[in-house]
Structures are given as C-alpha cells and as structure tokens.
C-alpha atoms as a PDB file:
ATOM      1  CA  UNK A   1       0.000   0.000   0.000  1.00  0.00           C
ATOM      2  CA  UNK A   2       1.270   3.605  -0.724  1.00  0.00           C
ATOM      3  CA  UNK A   3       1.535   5.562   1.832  1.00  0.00           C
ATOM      4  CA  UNK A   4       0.565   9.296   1.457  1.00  0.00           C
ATOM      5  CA  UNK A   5       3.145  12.055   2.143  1.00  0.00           C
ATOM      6  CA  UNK A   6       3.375  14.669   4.895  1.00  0.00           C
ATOM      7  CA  UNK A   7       2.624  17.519   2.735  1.00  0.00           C
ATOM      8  CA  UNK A   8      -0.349  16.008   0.466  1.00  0.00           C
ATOM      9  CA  UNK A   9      -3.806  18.188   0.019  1.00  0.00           C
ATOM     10  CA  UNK A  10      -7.285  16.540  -0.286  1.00  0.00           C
ATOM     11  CA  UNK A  11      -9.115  17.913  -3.328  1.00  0.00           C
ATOM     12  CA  UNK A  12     -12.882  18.077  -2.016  1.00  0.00           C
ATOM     13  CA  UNK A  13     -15.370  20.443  -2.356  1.00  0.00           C
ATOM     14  CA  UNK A  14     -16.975  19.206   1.038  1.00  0.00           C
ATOM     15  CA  UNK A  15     -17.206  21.070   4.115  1.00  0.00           C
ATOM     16  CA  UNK A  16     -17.611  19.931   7.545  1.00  0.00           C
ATOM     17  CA  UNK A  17     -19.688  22.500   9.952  1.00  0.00           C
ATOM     18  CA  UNK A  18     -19.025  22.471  13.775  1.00  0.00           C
ATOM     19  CA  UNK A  19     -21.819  24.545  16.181  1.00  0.00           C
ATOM     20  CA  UNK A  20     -20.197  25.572  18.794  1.00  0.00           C
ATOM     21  CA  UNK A  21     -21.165  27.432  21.930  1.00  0.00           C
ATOM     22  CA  UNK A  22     -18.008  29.455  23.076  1.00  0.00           C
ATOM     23  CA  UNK A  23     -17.310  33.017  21.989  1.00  0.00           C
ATOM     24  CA  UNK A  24     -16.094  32.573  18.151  1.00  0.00           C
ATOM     25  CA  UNK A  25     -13.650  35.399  18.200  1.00  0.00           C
ATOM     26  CA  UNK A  26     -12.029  33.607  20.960  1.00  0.00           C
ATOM     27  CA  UNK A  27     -11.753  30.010  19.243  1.00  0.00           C
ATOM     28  CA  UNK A  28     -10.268  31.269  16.433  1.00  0.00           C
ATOM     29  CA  UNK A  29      -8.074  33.208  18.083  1.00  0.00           C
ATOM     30  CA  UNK A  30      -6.947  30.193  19.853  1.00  0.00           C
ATOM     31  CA  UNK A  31      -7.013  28.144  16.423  1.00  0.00           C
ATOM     32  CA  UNK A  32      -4.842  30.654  14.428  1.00  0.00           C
ATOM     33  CA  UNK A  33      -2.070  30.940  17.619  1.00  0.00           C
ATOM     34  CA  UNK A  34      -1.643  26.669  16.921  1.00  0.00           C
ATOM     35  CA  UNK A  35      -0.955  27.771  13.588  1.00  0.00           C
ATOM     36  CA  UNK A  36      -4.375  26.871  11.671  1.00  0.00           C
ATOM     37  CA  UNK A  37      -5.149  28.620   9.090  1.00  0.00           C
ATOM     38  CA  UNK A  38      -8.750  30.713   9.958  1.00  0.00           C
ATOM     39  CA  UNK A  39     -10.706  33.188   8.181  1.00  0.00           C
ATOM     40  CA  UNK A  40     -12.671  36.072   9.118  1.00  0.00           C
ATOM     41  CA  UNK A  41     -15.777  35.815  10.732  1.00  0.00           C
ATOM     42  CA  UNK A  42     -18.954  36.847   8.307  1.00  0.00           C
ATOM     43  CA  UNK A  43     -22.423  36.712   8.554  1.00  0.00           C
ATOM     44  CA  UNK A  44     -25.562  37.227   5.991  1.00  0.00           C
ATOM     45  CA  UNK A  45     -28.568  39.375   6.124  1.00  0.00           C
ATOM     46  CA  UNK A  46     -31.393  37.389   8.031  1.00  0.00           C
ATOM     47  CA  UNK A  47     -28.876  34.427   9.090  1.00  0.00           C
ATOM     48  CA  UNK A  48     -28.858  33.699  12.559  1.00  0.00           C
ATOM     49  CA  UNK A  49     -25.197  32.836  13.097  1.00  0.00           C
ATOM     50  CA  UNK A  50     -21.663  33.912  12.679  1.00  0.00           C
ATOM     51  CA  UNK A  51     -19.195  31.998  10.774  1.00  0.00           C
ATOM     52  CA  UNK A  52     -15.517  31.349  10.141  1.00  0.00           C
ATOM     53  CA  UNK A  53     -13.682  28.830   7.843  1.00  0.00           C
ATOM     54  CA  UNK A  54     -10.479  27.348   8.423  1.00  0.00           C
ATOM     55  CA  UNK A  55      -8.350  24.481   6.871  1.00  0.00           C
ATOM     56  CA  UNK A  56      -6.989  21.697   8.723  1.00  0.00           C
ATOM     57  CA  UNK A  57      -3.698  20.272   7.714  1.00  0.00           C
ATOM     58  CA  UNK A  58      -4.754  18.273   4.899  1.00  0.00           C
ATOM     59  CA  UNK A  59      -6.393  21.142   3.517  1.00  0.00           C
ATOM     60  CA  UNK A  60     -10.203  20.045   4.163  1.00  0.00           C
ATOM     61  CA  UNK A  61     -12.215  23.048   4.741  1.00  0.00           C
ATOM     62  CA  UNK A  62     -14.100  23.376   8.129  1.00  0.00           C
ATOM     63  CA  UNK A  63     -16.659  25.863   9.433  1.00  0.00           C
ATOM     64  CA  UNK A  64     -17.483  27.023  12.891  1.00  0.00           C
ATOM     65  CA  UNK A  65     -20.731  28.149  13.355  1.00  0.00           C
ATOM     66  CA  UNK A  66     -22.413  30.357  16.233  1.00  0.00           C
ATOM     67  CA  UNK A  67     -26.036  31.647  16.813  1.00  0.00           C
ATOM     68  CA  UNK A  68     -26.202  34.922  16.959  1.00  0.00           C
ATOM     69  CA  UNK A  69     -27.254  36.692  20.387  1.00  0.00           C
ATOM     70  CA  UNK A  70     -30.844  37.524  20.161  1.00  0.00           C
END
C-alpha cells in the first residue's frame, strides 16, 4: 500500500460545519495561535449565526458556526 506524504492536500469540495457554543472570536483566536489557518468571521442578512472557515492540515475546509445573540 502507498503511503501518502506529509505535505499532500485533499481535493474536495466538502465542508464539515461544527456549532459551537463558546465566543467565536475567541476560538479562532486560539485556532490561528496553533498555527491553523482561519478566516474572518462573516455573517448574511437574516442568518442567525456567525461563521468562520479554516483548513486543517490536509487542507479540508471546516466551518465554525455560532447563533447569533438575540
């Protein structure tokens, strides 16, 4: 069996979405001081959370997700 190298990247258009319930800002924070890659949070018009991408090492794109204070 082949084994796959350190540096390989997934090619995969599918996204995995974590909810979480701590402060986003924070979590990324944290995330981008262990050296993850992490966007900026966004938002939409009438969407009820905040959101921020990130990559993980095998370059799989991730989303946190957190609902919006009301």
């Amino acid at each position: 069996m082949d084994q796959i190298k350190p540096d390989h990247q997934f090619d995969t258009n599918t996204k995995i979405v974590f909810e979480i319930d701590q402060d986003l800002e924070a979590v990324r924070k944290e995330f981008l001081e262990k050296n993850i890659p992490m966007r900026e949070l966004k938002t939409f018009d009438n969407y009820s959370f905040w959101l921020c991408d990130g990559t993980d090492p095998e370059g799989n794109v991730f989303q946190l997700k957190k609902k919006k204070n009301q």
